[in-house]
C-alpha atoms as a PDB file:
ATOM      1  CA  UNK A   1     124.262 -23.995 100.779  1.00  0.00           C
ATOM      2  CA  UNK A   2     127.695 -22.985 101.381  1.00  0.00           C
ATOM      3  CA  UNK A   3     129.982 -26.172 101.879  1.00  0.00           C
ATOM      4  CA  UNK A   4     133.499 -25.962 103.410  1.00  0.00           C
ATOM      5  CA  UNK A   5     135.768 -28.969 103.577  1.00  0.00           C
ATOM      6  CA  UNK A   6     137.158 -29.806 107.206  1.00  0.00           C
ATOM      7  CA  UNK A   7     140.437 -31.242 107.941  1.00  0.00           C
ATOM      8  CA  UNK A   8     143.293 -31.545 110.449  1.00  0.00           C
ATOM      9  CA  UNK A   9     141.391 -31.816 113.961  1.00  0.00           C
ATOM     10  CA  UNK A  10     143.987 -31.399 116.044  1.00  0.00           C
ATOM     11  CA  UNK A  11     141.995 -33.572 119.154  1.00  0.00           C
ATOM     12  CA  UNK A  12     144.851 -33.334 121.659  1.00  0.00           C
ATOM     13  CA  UNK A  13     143.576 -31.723 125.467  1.00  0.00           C
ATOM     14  CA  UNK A  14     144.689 -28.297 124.412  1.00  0.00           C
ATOM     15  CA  UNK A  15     142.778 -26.012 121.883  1.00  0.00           C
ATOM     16  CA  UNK A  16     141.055 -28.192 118.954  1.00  0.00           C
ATOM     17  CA  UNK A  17     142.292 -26.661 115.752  1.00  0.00           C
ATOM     18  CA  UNK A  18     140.853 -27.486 112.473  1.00  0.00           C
ATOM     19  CA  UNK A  19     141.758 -26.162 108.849  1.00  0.00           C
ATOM     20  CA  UNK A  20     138.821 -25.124 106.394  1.00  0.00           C
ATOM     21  CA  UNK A  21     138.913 -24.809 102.460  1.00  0.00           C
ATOM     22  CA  UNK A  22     136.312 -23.292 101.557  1.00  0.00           C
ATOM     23  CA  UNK A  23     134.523 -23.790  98.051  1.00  0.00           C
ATOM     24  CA  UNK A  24     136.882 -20.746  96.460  1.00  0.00           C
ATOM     25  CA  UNK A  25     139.786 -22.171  97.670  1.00  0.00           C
ATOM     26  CA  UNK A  26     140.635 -19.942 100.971  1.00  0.00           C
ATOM     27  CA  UNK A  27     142.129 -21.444 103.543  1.00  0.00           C
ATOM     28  CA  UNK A  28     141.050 -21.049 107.337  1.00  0.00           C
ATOM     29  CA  UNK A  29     142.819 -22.236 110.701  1.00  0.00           C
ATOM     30  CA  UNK A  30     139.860 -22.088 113.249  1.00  0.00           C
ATOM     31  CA  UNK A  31     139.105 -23.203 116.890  1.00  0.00           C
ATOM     32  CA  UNK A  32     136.575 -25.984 117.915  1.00  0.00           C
ATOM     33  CA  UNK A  33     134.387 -25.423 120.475  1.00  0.00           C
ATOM     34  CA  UNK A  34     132.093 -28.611 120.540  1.00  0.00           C
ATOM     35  CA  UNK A  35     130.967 -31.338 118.618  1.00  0.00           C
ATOM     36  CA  UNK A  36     127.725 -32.599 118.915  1.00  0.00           C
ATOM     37  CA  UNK A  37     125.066 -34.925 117.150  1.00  0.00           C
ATOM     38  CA  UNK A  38     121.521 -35.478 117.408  1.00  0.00           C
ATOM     39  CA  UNK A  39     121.025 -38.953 117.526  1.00  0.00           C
ATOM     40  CA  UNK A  40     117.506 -39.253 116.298  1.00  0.00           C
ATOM     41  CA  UNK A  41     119.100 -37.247 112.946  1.00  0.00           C
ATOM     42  CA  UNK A  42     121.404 -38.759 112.343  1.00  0.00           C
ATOM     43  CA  UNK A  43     123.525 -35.642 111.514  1.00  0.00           C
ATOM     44  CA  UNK A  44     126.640 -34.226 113.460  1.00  0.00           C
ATOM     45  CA  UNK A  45     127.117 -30.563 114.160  1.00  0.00           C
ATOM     46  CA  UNK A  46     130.595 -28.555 114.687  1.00  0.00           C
ATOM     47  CA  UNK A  47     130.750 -25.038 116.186  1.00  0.00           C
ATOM     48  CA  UNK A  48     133.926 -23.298 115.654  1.00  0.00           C
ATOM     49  CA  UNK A  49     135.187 -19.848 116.019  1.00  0.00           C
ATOM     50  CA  UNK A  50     137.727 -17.407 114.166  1.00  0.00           C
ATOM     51  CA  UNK A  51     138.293 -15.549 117.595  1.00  0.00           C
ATOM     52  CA  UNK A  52     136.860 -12.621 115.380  1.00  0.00           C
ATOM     53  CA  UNK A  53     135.705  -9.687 118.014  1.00  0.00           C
ATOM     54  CA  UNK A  54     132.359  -7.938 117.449  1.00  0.00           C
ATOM     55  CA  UNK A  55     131.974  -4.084 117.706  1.00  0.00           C
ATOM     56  CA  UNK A  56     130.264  -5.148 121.244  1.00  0.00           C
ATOM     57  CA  UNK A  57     133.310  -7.443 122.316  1.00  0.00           C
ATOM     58  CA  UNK A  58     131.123 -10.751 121.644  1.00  0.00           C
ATOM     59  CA  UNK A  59     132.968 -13.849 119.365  1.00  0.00           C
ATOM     60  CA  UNK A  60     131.528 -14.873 116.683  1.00  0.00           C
ATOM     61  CA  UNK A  61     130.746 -18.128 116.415  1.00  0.00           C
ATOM     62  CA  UNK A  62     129.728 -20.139 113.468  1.00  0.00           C
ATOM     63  CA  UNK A  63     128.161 -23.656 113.258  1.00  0.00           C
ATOM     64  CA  UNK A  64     128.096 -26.411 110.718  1.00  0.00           C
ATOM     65  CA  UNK A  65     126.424 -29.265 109.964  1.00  0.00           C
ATOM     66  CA  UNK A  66     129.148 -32.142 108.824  1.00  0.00           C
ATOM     67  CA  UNK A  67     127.418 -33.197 105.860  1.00  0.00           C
ATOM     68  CA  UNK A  68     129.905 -36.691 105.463  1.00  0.00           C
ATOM     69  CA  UNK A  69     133.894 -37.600 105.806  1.00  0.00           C
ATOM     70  CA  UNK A  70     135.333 -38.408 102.942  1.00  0.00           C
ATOM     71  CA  UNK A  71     139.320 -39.647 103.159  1.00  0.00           C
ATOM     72  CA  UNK A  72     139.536 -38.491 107.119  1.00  0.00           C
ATOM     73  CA  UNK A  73     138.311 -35.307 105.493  1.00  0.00           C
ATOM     74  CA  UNK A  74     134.729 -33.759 106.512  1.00  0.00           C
ATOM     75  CA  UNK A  75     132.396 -31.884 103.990  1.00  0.00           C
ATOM     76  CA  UNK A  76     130.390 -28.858 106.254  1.00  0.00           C
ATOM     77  CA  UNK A  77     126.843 -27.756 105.309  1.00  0.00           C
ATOM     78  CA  UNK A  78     124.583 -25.334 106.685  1.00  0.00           C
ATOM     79  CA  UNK A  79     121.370 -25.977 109.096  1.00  0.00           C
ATOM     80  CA  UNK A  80     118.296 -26.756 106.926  1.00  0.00           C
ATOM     81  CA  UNK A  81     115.279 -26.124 109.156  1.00  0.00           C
ATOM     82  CA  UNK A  82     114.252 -23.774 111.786  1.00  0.00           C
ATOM     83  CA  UNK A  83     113.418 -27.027 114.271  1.00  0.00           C
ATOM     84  CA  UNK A  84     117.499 -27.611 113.669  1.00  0.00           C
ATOM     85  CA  UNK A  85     118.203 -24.105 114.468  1.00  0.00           C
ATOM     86  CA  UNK A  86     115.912 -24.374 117.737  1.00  0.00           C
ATOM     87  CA  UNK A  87     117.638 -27.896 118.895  1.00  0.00           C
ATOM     88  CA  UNK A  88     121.560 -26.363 117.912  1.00  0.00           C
ATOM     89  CA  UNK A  89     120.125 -23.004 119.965  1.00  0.00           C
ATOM     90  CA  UNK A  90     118.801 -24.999 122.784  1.00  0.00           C
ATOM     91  CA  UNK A  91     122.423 -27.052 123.248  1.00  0.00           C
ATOM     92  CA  UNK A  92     124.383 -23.992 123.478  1.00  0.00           C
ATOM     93  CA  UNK A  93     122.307 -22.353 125.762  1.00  0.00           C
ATOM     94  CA  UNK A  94     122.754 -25.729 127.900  1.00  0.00           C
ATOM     95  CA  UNK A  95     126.715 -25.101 127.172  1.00  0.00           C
ATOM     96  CA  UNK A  96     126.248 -21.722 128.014  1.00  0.00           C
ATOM     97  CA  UNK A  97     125.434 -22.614 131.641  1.00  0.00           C
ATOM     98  CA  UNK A  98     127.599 -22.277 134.589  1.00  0.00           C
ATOM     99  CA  UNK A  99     128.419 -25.449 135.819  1.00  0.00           C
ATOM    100  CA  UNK A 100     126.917 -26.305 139.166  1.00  0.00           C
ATOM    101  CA  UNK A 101     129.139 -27.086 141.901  1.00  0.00           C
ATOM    102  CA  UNK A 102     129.108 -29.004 145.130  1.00  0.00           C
ATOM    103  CA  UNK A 103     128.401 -27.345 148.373  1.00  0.00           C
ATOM    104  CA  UNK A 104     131.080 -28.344 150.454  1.00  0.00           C
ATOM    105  CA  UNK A 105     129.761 -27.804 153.692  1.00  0.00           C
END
């Protein structure tokens, strides 16, 4: 399991930014696009992007498990099981929704 260390959320209303050292010692600004946890877990999940462009013009997204936060500092894992994988698949398709809006008749 890869881990990455995850600092410097920047939480303000504007884009979230966080920095990520990875094991070899390369340094990544990325951009949060939710937090979540499961409750009944007890584990926390962060999905983040490098605005990297596919050959079909989809993002890439990534998504990490924060494994514990050590000195304001988070340590990121990967997903363990494939009934994670369904749960984390099944909350971005919820994301992935338009939102509904009120008919204002």
């Amino acid at each position: 399991m890869n881990q990455d260390m995850l600092s410097n959320i920047n939480k303000g209303e504007e884009k979230k930014i966080m920095t990520i050292t990875a094991e070899d010692g390369s340094i990544d600004q990325v951009e949060v696009i939710v937090a979540f946890e499961f409750t009944d877990l007890k584990k926390e999940y962060v999905v983040y992007t490098k605005n990297e462009v596919d050959a079909n013009d989809n993002v890439t997204i990534y998504i990490s498990s924060v494994v514990s936060v050590e000195n304001g500092e988070a340590i990121l894992g990967g997903i363990d099981t494939d009934e994670e994988w369904d749960r984390i698949k099944n909350v971005l398709r919820e994301l992935a929704k338009p939102e509904e809006t009120e008919n204002a008749e």
